[in-house]
Each structure stands twice: as C-alpha cells, then as structure tokens.
PDB file of N, CA and C in Angstrom:
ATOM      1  N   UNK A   1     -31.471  -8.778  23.399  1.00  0.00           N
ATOM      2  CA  UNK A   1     -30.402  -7.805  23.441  1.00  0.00           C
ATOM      3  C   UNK A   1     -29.045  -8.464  23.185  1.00  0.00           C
ATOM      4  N   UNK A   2     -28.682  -9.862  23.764  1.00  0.00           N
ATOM      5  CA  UNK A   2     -27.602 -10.461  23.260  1.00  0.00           C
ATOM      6  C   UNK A   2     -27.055 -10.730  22.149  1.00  0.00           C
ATOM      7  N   UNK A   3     -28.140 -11.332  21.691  1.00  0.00           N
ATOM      8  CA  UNK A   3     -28.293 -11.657  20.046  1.00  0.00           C
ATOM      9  C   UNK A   3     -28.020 -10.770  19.304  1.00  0.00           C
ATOM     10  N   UNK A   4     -28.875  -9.242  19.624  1.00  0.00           N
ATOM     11  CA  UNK A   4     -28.281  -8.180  18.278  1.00  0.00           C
ATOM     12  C   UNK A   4     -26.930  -7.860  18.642  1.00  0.00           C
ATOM     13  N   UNK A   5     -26.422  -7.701  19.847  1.00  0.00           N
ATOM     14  CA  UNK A   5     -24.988  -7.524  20.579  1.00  0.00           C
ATOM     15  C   UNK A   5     -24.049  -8.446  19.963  1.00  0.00           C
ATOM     16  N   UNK A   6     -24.200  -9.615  19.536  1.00  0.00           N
ATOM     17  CA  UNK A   6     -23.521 -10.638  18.860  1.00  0.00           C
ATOM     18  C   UNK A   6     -23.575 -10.812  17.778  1.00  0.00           C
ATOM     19  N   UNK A   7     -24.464 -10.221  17.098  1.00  0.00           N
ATOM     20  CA  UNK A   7     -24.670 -10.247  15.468  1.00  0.00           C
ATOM     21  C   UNK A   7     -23.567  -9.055  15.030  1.00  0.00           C
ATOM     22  N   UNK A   8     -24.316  -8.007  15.918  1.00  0.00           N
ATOM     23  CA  UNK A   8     -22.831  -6.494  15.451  1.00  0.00           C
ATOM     24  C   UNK A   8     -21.939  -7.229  15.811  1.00  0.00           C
ATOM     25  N   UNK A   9     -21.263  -7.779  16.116  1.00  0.00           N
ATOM     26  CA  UNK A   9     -20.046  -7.951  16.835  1.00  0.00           C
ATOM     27  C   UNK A   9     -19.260  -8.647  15.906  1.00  0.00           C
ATOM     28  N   UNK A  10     -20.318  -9.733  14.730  1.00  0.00           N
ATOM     29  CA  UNK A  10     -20.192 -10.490  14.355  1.00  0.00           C
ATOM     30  C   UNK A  10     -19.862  -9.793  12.680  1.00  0.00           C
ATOM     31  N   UNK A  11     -20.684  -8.667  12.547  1.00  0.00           N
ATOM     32  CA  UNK A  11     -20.588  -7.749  11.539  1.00  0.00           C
ATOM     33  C   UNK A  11     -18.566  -6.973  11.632  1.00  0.00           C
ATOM     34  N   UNK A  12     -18.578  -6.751  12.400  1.00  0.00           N
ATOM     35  CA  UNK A  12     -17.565  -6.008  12.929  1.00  0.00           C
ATOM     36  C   UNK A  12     -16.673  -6.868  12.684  1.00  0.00           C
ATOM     37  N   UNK A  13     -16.194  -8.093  13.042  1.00  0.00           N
ATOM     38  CA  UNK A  13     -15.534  -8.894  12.846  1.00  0.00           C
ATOM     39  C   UNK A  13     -14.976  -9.507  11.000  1.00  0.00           C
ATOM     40  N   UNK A  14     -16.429  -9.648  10.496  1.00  0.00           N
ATOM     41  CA  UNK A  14     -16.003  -9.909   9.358  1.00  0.00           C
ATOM     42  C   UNK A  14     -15.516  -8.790   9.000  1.00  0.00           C
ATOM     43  N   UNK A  15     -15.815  -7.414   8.980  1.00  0.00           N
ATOM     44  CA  UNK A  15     -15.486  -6.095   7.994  1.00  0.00           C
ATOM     45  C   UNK A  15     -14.267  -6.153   8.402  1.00  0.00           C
ATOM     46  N   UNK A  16     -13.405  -6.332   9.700  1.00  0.00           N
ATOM     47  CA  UNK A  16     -12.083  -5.875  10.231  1.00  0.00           C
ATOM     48  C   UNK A  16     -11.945  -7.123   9.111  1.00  0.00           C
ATOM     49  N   UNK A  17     -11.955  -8.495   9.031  1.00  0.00           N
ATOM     50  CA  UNK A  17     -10.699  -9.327   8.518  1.00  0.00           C
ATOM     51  C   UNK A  17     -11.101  -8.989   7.042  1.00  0.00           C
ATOM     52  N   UNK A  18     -12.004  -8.396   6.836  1.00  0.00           N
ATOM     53  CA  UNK A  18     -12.121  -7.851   5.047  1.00  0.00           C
ATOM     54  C   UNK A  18     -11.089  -7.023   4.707  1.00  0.00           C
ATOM     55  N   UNK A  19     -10.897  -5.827   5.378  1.00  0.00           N
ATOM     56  CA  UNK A  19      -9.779  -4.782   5.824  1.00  0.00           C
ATOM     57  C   UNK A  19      -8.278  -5.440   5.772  1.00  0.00           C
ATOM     58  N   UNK A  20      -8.037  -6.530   6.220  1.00  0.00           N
ATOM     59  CA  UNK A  20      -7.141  -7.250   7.158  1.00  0.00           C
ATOM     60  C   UNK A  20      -6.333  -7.553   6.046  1.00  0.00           C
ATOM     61  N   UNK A  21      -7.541  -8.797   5.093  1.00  0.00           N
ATOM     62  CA  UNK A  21      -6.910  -9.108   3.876  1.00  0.00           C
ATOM     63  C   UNK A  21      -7.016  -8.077   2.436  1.00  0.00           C
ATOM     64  N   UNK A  22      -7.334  -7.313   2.323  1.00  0.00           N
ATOM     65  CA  UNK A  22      -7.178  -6.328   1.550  1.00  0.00           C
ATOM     66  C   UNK A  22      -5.938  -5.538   1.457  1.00  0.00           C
ATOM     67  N   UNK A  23      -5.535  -5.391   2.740  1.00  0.00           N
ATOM     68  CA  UNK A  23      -3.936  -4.163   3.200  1.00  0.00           C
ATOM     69  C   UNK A  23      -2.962  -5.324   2.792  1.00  0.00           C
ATOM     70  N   UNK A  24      -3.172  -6.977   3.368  1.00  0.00           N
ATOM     71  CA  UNK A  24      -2.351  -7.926   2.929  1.00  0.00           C
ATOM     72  C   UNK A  24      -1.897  -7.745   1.651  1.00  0.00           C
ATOM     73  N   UNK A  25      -2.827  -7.491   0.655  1.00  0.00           N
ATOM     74  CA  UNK A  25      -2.792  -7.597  -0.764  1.00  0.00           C
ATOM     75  C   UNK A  25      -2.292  -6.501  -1.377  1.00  0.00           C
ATOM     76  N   UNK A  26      -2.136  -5.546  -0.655  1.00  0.00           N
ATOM     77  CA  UNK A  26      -2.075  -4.604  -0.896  1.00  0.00           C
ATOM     78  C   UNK A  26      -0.122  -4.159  -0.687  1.00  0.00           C
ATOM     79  N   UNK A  27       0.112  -4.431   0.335  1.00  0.00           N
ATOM     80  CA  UNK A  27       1.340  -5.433   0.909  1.00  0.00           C
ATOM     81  C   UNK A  27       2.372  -6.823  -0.367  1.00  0.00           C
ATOM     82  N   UNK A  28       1.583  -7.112  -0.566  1.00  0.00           N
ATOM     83  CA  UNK A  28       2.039  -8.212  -1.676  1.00  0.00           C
ATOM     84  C   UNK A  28       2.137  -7.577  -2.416  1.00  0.00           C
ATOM     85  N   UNK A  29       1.874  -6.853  -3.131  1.00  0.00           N
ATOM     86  CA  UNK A  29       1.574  -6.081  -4.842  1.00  0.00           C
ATOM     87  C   UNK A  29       2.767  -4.815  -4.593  1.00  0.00           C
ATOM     88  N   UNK A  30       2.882  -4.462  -3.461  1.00  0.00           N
ATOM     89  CA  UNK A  30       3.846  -3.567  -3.273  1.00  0.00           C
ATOM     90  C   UNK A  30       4.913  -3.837  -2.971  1.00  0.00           C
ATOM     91  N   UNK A  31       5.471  -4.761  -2.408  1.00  0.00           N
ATOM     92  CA  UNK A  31       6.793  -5.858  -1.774  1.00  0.00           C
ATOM     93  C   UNK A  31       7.052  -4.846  -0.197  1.00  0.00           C
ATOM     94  N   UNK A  32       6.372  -4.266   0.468  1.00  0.00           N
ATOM     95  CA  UNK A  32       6.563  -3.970   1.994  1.00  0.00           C
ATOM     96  C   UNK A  32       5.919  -3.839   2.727  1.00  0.00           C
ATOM     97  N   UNK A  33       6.083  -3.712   3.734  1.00  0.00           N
ATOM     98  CA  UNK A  33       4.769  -3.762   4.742  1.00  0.00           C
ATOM     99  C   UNK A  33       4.436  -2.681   5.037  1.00  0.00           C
ATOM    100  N   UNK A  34       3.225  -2.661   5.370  1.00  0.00           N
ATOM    101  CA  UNK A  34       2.543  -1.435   5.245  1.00  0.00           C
ATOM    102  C   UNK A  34       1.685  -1.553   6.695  1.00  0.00           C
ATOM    103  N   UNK A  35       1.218  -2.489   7.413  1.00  0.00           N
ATOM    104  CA  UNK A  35       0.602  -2.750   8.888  1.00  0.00           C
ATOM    105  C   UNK A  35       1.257  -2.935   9.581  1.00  0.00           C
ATOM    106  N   UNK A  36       2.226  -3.742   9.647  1.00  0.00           N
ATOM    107  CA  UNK A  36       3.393  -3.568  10.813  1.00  0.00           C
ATOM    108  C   UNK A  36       5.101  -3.549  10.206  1.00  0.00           C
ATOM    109  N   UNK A  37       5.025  -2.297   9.754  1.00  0.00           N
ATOM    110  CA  UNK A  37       6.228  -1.926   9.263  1.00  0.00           C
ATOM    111  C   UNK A  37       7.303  -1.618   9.938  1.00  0.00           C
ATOM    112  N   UNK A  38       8.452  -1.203   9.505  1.00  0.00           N
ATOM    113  CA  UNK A  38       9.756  -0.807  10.884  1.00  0.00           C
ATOM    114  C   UNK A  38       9.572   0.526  10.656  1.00  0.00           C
ATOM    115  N   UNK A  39       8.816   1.437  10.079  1.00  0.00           N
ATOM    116  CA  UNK A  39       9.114   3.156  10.431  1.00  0.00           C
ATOM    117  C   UNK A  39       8.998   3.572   9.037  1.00  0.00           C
ATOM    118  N   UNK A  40       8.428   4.813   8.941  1.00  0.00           N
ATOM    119  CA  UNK A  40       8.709   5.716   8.066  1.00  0.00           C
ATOM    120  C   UNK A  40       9.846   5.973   7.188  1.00  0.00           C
ATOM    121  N   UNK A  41      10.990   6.061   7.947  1.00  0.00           N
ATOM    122  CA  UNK A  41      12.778   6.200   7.437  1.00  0.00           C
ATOM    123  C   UNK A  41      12.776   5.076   6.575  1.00  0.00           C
ATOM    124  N   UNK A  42      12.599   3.646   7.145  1.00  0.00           N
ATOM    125  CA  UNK A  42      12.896   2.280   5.898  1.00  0.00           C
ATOM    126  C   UNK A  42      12.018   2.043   5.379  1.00  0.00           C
ATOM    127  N   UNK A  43      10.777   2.835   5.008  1.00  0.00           N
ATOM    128  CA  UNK A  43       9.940   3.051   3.688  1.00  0.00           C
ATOM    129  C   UNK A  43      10.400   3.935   2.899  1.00  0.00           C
ATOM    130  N   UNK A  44      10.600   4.706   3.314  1.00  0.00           N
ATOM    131  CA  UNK A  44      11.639   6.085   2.643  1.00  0.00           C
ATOM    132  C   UNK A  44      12.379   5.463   1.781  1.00  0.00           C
ATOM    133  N   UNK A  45      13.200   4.878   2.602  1.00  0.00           N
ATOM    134  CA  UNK A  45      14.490   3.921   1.822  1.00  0.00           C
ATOM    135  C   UNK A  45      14.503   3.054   0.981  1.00  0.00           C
ATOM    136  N   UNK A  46      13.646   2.218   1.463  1.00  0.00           N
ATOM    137  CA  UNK A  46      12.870   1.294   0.441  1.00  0.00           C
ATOM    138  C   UNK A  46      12.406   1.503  -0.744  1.00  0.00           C
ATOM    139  N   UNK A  47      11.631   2.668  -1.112  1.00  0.00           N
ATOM    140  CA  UNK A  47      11.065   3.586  -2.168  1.00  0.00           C
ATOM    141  C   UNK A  47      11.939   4.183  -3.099  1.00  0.00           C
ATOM    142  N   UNK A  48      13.029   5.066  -2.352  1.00  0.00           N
ATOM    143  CA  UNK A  48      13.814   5.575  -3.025  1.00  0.00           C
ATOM    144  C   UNK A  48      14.511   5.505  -4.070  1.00  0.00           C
ATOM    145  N   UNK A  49      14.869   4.335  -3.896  1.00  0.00           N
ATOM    146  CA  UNK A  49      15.330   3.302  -5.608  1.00  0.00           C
ATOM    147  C   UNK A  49      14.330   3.486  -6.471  1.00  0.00           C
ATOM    148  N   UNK A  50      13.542   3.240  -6.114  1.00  0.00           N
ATOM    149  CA  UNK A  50      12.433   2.724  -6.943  1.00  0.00           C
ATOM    150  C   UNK A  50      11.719   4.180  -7.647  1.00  0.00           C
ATOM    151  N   UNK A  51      11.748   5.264  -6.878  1.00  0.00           N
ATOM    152  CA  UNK A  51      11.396   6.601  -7.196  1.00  0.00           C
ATOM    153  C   UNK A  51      12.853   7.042  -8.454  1.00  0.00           C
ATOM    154  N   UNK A  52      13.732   7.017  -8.195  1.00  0.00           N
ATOM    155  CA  UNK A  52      15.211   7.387  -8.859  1.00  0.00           C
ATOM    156  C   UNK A  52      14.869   6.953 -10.288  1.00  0.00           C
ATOM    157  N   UNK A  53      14.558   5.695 -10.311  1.00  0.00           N
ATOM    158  CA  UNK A  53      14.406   5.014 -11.330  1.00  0.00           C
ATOM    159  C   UNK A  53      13.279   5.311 -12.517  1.00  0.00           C
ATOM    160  N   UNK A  54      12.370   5.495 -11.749  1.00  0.00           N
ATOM    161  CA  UNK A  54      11.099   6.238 -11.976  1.00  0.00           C
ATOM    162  C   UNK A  54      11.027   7.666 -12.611  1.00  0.00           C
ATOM    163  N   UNK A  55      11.778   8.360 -11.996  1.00  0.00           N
ATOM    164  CA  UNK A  55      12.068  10.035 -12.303  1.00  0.00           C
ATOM    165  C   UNK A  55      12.881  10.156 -13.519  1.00  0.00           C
ATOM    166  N   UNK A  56      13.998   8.959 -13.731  1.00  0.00           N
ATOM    167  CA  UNK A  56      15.275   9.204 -14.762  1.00  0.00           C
ATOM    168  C   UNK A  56      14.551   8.619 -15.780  1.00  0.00           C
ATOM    169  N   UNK A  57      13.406   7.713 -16.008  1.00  0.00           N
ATOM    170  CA  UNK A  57      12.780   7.058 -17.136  1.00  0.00           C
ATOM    171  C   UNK A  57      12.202   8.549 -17.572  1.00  0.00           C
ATOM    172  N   UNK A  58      11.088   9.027 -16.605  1.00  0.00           N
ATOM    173  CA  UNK A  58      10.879  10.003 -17.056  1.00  0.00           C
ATOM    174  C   UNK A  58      11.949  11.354 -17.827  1.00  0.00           C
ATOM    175  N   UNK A  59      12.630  11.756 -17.109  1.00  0.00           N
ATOM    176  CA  UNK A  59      13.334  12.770 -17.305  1.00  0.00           C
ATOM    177  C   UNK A  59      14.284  12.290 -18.568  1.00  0.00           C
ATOM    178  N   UNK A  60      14.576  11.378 -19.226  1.00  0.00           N
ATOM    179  CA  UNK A  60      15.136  10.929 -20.139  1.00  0.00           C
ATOM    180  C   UNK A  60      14.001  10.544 -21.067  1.00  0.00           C
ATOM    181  N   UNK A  61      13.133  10.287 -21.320  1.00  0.00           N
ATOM    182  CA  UNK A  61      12.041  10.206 -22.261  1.00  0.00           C
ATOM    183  C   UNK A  61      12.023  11.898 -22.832  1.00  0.00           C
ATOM    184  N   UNK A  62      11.895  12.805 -21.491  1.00  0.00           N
ATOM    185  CA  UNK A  62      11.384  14.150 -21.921  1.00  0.00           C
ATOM    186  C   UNK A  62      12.599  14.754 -22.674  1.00  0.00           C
ATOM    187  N   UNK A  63      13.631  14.524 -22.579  1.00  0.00           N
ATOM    188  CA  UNK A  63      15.064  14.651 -23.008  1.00  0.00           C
ATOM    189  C   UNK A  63      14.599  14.134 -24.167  1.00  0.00           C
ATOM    190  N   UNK A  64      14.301  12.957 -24.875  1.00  0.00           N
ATOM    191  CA  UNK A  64      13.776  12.545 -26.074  1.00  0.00           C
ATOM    192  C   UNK A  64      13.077  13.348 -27.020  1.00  0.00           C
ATOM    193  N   UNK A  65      12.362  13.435 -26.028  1.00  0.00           N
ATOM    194  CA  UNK A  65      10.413  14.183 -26.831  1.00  0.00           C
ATOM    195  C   UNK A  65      11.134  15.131 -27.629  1.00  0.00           C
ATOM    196  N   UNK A  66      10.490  15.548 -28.972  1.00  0.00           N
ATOM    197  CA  UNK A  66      10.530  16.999 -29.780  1.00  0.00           C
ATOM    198  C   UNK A  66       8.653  16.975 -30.268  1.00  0.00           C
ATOM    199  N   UNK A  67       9.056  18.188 -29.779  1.00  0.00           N
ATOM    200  CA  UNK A  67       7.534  18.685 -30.106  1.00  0.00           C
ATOM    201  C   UNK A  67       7.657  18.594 -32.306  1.00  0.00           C
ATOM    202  N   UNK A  68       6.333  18.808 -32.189  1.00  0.00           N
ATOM    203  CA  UNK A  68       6.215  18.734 -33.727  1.00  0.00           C
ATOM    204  C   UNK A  68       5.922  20.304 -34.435  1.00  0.00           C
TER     205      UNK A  68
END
C-alpha cells in the first residue's frame, strides 16, 4: 500500500513540475507573469500598449485595403 501511495505521489509530482515549467515558458514568450503576478489591473496595463498597437496596424491596413 505504501509503495503504490508513493509511486502516485511520485506521478503527481512530476505532472505538477511539467505544468510548472510549461506556464514558465509560457511567461517568457509573453514578457509577464502569469503565476504569481501583481493583479489583473497591471496586466491590463501591461497589454494595453501592446493591444493599441495591434488594433491601429490593423485599422490602418483596412484603411488601405480596396476591394477589387
């Protein structure tokens, strides 16, 4: 009974630090934290630039476009 008690345990363990380093990477590729972040509001904030920027590429491309 120990043994299978320690094998799950042991299962459990690797899957959490699989998880662990995955969100890390996930974290890196995005430039913020995402597991122990300061709040909702300074993700907001954080983003926001980055959305602005995003929307005016768009919205100025479509300003471009002529249909044929």
């Amino acid at each position: 009974m120990c043994i299978v008690c320690r094998c799950s345990l042991e299962e459990v363990r690797k899957a959490l630090q699989e998880r662990m380093q995955r969100w890390q990477l996930i974290e890196r590729i995005c430039a913020f934290d995402i597991i122990s972040n300061p709040g909702l509001t300074t993700l907001e904030a954080q983003l926001k630039p980055v959305l602005k920027k995003g929307i005016a590429r768009v919205q100025s491309a479509a300003k471009k476009w002529t249909p044929i």
